[in-house]
C-alpha atoms as a PDB file:
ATOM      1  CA  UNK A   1       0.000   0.000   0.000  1.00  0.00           C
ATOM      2  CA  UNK A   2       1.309   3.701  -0.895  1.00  0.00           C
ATOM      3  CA  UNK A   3       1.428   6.383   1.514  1.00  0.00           C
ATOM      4  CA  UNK A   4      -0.762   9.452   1.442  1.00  0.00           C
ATOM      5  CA  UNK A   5       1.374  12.211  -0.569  1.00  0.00           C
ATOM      6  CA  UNK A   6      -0.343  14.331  -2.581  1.00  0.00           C
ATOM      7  CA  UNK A   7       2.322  14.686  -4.754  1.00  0.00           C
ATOM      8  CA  UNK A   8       2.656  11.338  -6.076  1.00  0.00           C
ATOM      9  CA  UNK A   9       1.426  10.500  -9.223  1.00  0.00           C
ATOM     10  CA  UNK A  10       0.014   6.499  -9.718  1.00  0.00           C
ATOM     11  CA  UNK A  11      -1.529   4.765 -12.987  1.00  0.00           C
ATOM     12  CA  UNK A  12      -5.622   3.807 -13.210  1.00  0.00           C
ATOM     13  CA  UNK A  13      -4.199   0.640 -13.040  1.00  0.00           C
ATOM     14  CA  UNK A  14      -3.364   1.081  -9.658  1.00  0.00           C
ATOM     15  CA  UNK A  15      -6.046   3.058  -8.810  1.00  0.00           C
ATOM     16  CA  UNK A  16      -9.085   0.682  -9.606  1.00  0.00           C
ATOM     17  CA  UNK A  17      -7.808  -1.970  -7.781  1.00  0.00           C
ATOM     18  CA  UNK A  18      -7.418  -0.291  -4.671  1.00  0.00           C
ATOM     19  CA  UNK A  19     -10.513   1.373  -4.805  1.00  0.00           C
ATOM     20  CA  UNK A  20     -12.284  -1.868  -5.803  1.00  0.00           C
ATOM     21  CA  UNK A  21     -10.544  -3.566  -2.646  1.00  0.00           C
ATOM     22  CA  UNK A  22     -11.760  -0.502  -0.336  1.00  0.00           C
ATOM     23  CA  UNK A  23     -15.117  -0.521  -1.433  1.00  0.00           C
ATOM     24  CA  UNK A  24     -15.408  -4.605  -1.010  1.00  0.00           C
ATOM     25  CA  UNK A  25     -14.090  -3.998   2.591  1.00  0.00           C
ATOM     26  CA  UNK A  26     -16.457  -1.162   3.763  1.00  0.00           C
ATOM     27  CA  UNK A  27     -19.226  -3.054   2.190  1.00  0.00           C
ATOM     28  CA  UNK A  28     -18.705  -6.498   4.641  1.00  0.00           C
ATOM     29  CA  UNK A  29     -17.501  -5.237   7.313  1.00  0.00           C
ATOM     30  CA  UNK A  30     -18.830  -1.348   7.723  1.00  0.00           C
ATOM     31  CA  UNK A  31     -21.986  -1.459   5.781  1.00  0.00           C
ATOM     32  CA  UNK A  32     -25.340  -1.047   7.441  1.00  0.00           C
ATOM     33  CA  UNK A  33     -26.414   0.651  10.567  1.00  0.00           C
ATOM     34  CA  UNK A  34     -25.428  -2.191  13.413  1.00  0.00           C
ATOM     35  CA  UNK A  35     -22.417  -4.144  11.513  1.00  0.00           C
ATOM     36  CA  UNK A  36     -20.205  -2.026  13.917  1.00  0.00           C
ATOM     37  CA  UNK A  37     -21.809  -2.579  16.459  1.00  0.00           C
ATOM     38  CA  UNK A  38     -21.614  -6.440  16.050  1.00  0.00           C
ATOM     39  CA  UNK A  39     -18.327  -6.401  15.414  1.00  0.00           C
ATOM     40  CA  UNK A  40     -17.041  -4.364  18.740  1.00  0.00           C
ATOM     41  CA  UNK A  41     -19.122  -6.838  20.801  1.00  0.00           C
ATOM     42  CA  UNK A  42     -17.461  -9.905  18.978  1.00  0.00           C
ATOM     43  CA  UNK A  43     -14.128  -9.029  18.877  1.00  0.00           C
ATOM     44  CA  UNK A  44     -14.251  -9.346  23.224  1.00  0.00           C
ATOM     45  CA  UNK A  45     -15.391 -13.471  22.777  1.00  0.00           C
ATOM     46  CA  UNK A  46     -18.166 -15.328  21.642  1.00  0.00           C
ATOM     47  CA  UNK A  47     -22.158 -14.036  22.142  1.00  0.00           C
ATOM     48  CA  UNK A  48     -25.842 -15.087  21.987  1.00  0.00           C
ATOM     49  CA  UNK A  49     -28.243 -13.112  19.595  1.00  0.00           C
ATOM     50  CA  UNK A  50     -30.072 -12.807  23.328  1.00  0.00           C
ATOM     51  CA  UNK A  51     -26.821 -11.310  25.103  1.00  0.00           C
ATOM     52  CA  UNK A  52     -25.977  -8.681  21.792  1.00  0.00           C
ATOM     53  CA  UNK A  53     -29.344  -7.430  21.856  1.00  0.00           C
ATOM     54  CA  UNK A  54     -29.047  -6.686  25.734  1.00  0.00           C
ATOM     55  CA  UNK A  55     -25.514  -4.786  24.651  1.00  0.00           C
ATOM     56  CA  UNK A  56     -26.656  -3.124  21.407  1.00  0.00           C
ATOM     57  CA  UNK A  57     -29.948  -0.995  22.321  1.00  0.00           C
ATOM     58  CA  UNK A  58     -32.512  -0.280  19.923  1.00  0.00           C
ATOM     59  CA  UNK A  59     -31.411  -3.123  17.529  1.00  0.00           C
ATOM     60  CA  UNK A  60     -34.105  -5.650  16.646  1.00  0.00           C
ATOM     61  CA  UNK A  61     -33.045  -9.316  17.154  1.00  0.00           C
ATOM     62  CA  UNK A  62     -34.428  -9.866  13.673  1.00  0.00           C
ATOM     63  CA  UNK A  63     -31.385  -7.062  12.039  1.00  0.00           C
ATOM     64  CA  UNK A  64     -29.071  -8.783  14.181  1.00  0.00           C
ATOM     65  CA  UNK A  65     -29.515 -12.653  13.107  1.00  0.00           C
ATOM     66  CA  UNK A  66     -29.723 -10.785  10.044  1.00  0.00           C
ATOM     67  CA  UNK A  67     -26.193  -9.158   9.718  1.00  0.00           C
ATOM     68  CA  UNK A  68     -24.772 -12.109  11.806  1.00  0.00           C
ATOM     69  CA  UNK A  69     -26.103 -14.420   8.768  1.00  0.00           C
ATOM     70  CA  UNK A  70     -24.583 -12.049   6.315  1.00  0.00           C
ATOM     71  CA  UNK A  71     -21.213 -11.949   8.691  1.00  0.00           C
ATOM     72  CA  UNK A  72     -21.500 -15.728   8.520  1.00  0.00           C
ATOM     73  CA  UNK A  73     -21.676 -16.345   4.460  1.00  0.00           C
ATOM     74  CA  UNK A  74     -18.638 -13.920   4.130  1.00  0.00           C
ATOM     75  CA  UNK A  75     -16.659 -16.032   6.532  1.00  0.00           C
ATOM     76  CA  UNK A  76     -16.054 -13.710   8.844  1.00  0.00           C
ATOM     77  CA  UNK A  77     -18.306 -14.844  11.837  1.00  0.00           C
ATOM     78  CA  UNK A  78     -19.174 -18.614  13.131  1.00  0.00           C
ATOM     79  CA  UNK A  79     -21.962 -20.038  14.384  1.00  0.00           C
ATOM     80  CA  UNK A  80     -21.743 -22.414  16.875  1.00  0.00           C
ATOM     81  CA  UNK A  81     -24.810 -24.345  18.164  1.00  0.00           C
ATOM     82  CA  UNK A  82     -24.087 -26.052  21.374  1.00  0.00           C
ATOM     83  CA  UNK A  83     -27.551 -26.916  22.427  1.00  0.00           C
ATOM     84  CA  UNK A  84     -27.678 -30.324  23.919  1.00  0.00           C
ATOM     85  CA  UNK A  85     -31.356 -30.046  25.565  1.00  0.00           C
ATOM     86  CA  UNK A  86     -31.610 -26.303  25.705  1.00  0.00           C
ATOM     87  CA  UNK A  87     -31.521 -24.302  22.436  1.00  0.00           C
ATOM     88  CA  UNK A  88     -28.045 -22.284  22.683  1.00  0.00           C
ATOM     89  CA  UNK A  89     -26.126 -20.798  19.436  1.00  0.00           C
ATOM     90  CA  UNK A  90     -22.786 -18.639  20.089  1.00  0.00           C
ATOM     91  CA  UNK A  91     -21.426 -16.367  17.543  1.00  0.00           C
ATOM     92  CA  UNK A  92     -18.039 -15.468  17.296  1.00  0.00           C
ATOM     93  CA  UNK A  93     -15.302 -13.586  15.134  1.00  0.00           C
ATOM     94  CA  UNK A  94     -13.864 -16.695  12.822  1.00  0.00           C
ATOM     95  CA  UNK A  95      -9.885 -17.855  13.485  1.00  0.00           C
ATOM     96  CA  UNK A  96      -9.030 -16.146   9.965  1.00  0.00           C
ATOM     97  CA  UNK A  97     -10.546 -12.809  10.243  1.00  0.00           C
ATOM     98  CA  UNK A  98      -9.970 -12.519  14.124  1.00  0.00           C
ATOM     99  CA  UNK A  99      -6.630  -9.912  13.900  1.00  0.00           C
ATOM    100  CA  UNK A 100      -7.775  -8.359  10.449  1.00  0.00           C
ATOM    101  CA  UNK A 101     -11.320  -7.378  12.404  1.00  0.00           C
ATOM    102  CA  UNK A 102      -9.965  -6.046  15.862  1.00  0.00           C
ATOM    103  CA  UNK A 103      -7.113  -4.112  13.907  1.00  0.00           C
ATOM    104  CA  UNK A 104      -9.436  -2.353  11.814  1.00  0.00           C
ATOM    105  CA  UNK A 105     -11.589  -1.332  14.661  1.00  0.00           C
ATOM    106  CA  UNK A 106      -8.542  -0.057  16.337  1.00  0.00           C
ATOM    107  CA  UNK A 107      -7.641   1.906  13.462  1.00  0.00           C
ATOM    108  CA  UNK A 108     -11.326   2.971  13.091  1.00  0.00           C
ATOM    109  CA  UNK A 109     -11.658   4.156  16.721  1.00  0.00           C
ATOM    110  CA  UNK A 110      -7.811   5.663  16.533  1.00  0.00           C
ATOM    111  CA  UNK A 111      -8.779   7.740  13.292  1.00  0.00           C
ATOM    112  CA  UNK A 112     -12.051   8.905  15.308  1.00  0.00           C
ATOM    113  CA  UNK A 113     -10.459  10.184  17.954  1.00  0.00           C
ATOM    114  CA  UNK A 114      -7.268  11.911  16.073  1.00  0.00           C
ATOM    115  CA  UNK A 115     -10.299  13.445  13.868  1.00  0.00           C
ATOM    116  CA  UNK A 116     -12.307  14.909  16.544  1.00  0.00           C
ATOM    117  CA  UNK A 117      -9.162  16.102  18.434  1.00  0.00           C
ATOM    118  CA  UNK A 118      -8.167  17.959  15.004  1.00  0.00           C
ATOM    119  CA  UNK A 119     -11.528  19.840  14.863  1.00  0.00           C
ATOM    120  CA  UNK A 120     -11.847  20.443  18.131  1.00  0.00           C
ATOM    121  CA  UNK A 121     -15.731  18.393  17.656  1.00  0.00           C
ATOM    122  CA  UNK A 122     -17.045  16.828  20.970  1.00  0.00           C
ATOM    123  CA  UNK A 123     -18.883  13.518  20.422  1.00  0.00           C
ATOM    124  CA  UNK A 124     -21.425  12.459  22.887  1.00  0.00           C
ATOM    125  CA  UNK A 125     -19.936   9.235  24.236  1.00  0.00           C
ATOM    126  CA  UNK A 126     -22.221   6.936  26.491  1.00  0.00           C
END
């Protein structure tokens, strides 16, 4: 990856590529209102749909089996159904996309902070 320097001149044949490979990643993991949300619960161990509705607010458990199942197809979450007698499903971050997932919500929650320090904005933080 190329640093940011205004100065530097690159090809479209560099350009789509990256772009392309930005987009694709803001559209699995960043796209829709509670994907985020998911994510920063997941990344701290495995979680029932029951126990992420208690931590996200004002999600329905309907959006949230939904994004988990979307999560799921891409690979980057697991399902795990443990129920012997009792019904009980965990979801978790999967092996592969473990590190990739926490470092981009590091660098996410880094390039907040540096942003709103910058500007001098306050953000409401509860």
């Amino acid at each position: 990856m190329r640093d940011c320097n205004p100065g530097v001149q690159i090809k479209n044949t560099e350009l789509v590529p990256s772009v392309r490979h930005s987009q694709l990643a803001f559209e699995i993991f960043l796209q829709g209102k509670w994907r985020l949300h998911i994510l920063w619960v997941l990344r701290h161990g495995p979680v029932r749909i029951g126990q992420l509705g208690r931590l996200i607010p004002g999600a329905s458990k309907k959006v949230l089996a939904q994004h988990l199942r979307h999560l799921e197809a891409d690979g980057i979450v697991v399902r795990k159904d443990m129920s012997d007698l009792v019904l009980h499903i965990e979801y978790e971050l999967s092996v592969a996309f473990r590190s990739l997932v926490c470092d981009l919500l590091d660098r996410l929650s880094e390039s907040g902070a540096l942003y709103l320090s910058e500007t001098g904005k306050h953000m409401d933080v509860r």
